[in-house]
PDB file of N, CA and C in Angstrom:
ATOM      1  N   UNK A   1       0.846  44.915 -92.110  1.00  0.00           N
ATOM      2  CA  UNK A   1      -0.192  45.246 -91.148  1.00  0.00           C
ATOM      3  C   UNK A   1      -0.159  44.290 -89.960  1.00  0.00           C
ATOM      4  N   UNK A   2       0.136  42.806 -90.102  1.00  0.00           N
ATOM      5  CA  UNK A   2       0.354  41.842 -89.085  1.00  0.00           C
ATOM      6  C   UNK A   2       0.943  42.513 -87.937  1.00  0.00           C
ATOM      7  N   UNK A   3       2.592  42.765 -88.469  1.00  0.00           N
ATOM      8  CA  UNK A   3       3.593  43.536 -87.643  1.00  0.00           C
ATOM      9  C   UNK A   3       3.185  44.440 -86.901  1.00  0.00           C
ATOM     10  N   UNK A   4       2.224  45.467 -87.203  1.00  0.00           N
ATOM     11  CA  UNK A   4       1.795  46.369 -86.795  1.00  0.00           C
ATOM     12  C   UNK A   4       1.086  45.929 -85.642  1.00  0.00           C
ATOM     13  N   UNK A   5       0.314  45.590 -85.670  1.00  0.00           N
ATOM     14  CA  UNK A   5      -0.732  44.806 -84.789  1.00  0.00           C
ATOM     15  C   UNK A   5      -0.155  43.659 -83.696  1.00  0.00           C
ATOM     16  N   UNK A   6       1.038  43.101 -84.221  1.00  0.00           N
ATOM     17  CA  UNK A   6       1.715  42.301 -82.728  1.00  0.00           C
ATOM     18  C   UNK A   6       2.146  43.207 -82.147  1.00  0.00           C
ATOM     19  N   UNK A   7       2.964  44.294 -83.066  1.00  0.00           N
ATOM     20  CA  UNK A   7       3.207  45.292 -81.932  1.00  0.00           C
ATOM     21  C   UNK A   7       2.984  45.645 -81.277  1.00  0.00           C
ATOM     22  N   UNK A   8       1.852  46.239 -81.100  1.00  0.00           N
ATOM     23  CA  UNK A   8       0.639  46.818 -80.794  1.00  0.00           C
ATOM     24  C   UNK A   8       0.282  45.748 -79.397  1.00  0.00           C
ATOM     25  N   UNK A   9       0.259  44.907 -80.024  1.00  0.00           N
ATOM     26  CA  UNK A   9      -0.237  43.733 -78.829  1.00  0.00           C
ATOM     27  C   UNK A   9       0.962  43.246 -77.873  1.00  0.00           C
ATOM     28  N   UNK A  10       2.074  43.360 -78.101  1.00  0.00           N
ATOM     29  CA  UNK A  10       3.150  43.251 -77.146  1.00  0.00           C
ATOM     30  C   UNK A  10       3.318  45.225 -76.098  1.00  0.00           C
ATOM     31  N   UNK A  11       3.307  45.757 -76.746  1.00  0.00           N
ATOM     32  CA  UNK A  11       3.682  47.312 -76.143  1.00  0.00           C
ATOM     33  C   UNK A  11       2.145  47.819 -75.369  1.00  0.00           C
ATOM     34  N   UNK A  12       1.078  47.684 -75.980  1.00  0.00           N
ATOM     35  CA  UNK A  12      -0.017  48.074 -75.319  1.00  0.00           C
ATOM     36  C   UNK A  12       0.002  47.621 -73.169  1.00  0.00           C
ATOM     37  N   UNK A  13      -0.194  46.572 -73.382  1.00  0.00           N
ATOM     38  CA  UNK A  13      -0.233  46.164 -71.774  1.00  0.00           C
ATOM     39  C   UNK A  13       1.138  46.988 -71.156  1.00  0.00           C
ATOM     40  N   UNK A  14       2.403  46.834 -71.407  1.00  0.00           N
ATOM     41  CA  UNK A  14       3.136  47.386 -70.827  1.00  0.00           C
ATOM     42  C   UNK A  14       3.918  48.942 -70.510  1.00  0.00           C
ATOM     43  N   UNK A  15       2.954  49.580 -71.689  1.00  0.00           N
ATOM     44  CA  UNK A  15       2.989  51.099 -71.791  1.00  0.00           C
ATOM     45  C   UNK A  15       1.763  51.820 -71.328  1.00  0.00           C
ATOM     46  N   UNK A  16       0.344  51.075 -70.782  1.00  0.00           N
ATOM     47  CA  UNK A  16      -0.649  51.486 -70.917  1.00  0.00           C
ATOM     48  C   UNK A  16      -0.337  51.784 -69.064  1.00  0.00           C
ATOM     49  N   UNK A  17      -0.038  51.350 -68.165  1.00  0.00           N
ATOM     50  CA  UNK A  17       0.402  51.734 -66.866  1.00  0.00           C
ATOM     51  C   UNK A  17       1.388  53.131 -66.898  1.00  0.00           C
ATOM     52  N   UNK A  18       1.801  53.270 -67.540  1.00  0.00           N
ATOM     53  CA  UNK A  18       2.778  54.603 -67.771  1.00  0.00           C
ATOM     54  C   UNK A  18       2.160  55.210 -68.278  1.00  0.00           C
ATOM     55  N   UNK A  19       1.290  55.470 -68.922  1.00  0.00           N
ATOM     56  CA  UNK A  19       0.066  56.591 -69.635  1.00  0.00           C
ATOM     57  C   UNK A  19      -0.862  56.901 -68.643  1.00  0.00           C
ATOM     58  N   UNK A  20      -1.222  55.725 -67.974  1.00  0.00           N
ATOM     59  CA  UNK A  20      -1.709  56.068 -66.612  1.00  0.00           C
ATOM     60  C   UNK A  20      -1.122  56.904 -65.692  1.00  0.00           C
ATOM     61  N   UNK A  21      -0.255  56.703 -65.409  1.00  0.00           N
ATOM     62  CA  UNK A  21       0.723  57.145 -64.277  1.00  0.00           C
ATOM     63  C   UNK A  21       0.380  58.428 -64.791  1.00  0.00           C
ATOM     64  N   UNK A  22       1.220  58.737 -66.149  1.00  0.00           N
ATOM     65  CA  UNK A  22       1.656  60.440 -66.468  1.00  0.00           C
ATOM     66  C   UNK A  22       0.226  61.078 -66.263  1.00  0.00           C
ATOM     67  N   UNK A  23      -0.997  60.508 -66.468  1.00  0.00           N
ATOM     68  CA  UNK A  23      -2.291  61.315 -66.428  1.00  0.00           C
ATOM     69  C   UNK A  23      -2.462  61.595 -64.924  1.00  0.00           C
ATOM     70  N   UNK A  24      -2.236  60.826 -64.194  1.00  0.00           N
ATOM     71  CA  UNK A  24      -2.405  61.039 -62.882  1.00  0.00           C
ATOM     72  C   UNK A  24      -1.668  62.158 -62.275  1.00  0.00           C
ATOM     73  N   UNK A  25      -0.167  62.103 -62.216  1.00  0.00           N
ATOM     74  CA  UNK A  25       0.777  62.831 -62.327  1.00  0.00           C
ATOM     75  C   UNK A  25       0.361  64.182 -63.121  1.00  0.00           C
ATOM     76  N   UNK A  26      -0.220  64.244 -64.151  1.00  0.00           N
ATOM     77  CA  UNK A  26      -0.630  65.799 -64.752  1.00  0.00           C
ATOM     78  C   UNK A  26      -2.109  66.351 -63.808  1.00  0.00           C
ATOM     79  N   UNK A  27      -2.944  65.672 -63.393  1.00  0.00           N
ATOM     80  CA  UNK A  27      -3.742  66.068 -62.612  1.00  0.00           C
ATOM     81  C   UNK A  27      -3.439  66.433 -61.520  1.00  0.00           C
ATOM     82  N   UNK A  28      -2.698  65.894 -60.978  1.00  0.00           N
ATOM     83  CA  UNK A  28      -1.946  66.218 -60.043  1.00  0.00           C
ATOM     84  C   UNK A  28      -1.509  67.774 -59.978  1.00  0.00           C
ATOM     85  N   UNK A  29      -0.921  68.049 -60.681  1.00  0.00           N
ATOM     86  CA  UNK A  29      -0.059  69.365 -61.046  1.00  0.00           C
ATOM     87  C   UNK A  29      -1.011  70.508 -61.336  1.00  0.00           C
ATOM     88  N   UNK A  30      -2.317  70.111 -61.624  1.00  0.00           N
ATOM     89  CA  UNK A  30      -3.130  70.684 -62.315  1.00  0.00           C
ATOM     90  C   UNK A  30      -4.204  71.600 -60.977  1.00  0.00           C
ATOM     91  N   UNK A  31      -3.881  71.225 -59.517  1.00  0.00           N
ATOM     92  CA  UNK A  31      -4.517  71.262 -58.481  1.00  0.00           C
ATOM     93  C   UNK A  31      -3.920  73.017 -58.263  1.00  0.00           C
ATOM     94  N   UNK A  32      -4.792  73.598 -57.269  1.00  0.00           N
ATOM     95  CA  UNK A  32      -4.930  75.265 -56.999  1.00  0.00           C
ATOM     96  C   UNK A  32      -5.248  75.363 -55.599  1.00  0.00           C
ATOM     97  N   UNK A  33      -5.749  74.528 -55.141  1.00  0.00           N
ATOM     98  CA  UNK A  33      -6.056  75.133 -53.721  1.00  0.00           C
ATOM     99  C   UNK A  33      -4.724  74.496 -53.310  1.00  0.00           C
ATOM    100  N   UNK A  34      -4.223  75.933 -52.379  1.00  0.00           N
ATOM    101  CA  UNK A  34      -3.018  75.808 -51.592  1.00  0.00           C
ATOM    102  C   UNK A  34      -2.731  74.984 -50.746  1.00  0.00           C
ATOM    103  N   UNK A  35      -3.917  74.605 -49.928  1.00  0.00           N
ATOM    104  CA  UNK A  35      -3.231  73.267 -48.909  1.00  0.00           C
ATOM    105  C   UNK A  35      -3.198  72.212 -49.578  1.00  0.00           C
ATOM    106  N   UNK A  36      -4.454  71.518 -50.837  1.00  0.00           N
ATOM    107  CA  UNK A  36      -3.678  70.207 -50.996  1.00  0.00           C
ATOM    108  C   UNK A  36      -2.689  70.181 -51.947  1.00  0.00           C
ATOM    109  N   UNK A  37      -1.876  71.612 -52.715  1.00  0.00           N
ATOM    110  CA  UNK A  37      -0.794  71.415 -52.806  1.00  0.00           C
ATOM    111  C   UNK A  37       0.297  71.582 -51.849  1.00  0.00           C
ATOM    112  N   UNK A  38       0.104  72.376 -51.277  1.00  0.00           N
ATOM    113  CA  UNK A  38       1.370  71.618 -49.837  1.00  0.00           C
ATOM    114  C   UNK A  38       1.245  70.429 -49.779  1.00  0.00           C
ATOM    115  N   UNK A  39       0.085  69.594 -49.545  1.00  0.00           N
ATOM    116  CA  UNK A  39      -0.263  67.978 -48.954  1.00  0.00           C
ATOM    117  C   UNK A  39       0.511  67.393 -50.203  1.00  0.00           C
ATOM    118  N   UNK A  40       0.545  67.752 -51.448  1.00  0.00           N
ATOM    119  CA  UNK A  40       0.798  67.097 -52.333  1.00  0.00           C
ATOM    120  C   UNK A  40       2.123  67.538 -52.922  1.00  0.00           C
ATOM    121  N   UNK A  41       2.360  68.510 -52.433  1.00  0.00           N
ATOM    122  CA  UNK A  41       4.703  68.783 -52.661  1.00  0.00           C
ATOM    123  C   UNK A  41       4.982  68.357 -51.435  1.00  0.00           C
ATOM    124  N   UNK A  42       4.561  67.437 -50.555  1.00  0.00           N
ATOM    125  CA  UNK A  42       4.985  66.892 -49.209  1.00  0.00           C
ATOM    126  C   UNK A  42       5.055  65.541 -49.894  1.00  0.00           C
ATOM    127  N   UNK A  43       4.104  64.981 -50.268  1.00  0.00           N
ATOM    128  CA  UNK A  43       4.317  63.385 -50.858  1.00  0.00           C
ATOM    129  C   UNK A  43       5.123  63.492 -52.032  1.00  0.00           C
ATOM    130  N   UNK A  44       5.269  64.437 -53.034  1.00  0.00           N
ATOM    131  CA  UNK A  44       6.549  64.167 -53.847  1.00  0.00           C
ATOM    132  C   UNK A  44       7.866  64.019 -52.746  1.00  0.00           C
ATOM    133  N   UNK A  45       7.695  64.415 -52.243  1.00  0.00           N
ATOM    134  CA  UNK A  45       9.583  64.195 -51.929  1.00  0.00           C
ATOM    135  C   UNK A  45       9.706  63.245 -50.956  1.00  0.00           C
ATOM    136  N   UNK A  46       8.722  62.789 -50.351  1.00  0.00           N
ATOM    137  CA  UNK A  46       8.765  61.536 -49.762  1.00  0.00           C
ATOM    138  C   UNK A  46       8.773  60.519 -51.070  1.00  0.00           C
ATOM    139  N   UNK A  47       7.994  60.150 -51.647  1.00  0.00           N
ATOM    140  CA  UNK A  47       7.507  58.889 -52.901  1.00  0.00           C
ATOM    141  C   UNK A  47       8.642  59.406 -53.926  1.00  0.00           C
ATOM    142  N   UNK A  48       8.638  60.345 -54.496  1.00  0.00           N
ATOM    143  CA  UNK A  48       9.605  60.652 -55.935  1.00  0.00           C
ATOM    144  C   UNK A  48      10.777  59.726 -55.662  1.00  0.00           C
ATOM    145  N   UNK A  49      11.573  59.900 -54.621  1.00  0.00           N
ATOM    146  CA  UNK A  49      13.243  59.660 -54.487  1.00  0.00           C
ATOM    147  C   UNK A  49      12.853  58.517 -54.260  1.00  0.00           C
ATOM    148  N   UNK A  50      12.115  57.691 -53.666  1.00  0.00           N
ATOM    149  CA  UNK A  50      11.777  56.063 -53.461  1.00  0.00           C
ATOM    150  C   UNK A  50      10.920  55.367 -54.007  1.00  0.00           C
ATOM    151  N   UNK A  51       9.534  55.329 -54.395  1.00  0.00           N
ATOM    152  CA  UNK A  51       9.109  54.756 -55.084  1.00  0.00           C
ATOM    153  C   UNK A  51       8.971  54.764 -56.780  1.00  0.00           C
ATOM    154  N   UNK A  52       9.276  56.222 -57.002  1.00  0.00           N
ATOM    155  CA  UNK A  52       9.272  56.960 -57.883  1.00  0.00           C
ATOM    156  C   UNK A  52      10.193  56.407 -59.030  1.00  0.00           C
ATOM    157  N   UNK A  53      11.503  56.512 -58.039  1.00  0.00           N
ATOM    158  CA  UNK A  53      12.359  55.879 -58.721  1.00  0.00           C
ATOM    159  C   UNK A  53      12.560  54.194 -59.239  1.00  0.00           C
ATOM    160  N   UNK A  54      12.420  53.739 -58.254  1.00  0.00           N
ATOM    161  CA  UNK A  54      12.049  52.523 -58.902  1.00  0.00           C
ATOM    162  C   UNK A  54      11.105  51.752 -59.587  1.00  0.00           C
ATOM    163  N   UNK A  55       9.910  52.457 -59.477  1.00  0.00           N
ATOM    164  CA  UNK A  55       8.789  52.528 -60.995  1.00  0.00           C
ATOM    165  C   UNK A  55       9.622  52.872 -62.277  1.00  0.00           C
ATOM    166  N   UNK A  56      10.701  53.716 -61.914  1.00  0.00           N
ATOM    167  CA  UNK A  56      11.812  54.237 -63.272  1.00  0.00           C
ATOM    168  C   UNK A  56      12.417  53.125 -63.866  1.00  0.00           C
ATOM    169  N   UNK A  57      13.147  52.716 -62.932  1.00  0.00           N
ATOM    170  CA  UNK A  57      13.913  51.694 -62.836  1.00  0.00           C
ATOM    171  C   UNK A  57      13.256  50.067 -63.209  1.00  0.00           C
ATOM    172  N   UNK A  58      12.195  50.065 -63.120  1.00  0.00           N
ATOM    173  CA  UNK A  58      11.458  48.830 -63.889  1.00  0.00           C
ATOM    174  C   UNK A  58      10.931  48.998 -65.000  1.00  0.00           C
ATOM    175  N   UNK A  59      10.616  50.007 -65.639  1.00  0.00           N
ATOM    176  CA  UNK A  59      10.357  50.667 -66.747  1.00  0.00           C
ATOM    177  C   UNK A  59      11.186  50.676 -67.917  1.00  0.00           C
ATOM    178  N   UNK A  60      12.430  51.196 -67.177  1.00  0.00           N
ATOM    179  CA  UNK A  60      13.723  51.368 -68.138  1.00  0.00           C
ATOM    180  C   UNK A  60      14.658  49.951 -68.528  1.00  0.00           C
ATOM    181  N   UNK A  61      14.621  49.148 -67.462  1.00  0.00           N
ATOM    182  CA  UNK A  61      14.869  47.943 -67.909  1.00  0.00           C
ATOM    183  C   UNK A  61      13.821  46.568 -68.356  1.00  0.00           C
ATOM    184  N   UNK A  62      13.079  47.334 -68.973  1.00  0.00           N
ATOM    185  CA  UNK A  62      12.542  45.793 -69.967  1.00  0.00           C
ATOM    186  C   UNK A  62      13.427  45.875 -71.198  1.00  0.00           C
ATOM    187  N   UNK A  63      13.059  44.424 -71.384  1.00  0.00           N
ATOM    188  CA  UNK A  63      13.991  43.533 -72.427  1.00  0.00           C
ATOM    189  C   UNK A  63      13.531  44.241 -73.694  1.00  0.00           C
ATOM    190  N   UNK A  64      13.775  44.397 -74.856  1.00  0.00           N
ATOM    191  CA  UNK A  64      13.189  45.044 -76.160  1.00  0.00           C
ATOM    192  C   UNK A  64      13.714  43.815 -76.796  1.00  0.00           C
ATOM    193  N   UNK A  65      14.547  42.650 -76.722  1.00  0.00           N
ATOM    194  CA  UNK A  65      14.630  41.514 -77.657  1.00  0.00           C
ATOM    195  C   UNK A  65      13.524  40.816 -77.831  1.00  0.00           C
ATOM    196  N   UNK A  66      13.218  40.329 -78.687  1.00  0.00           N
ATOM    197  CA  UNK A  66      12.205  39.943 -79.343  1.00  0.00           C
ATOM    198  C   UNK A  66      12.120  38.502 -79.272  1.00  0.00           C
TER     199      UNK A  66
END
């Protein structure tokens, strides 16, 4: 149960910004009125390919050694 619980306490802070993100990101998607989805398939393709990506890219490289 220890194990469990450092786990827990090492992965929480650094996965809990990415749970964020994806909720935001699903609300997002979740929008109907037509202009602020234009307003909002205009900022994906500006942000996706640049910031987007490198939110990826810091994500994907954390250390998992212990």
């Amino acid at each position: 149960m220890a194990a469990l619980r450092a786990y827990e306490a090492r992965r929480i802070p650094r996965t809990a910004p990415i749970v964020r993100r994806s909720r935001t990101i699903g609300d997002l998607g979740q929008w109907t009125n037509p202009i602020a989805c234009r307003v909002r398939t205009q900022i994906q393709r500006v942000v996706l390919p640049t910031v987007g990506f490198r939110e990826f890219k810091q994500t994907m490289a954390y250390d998992f050694v212990v």
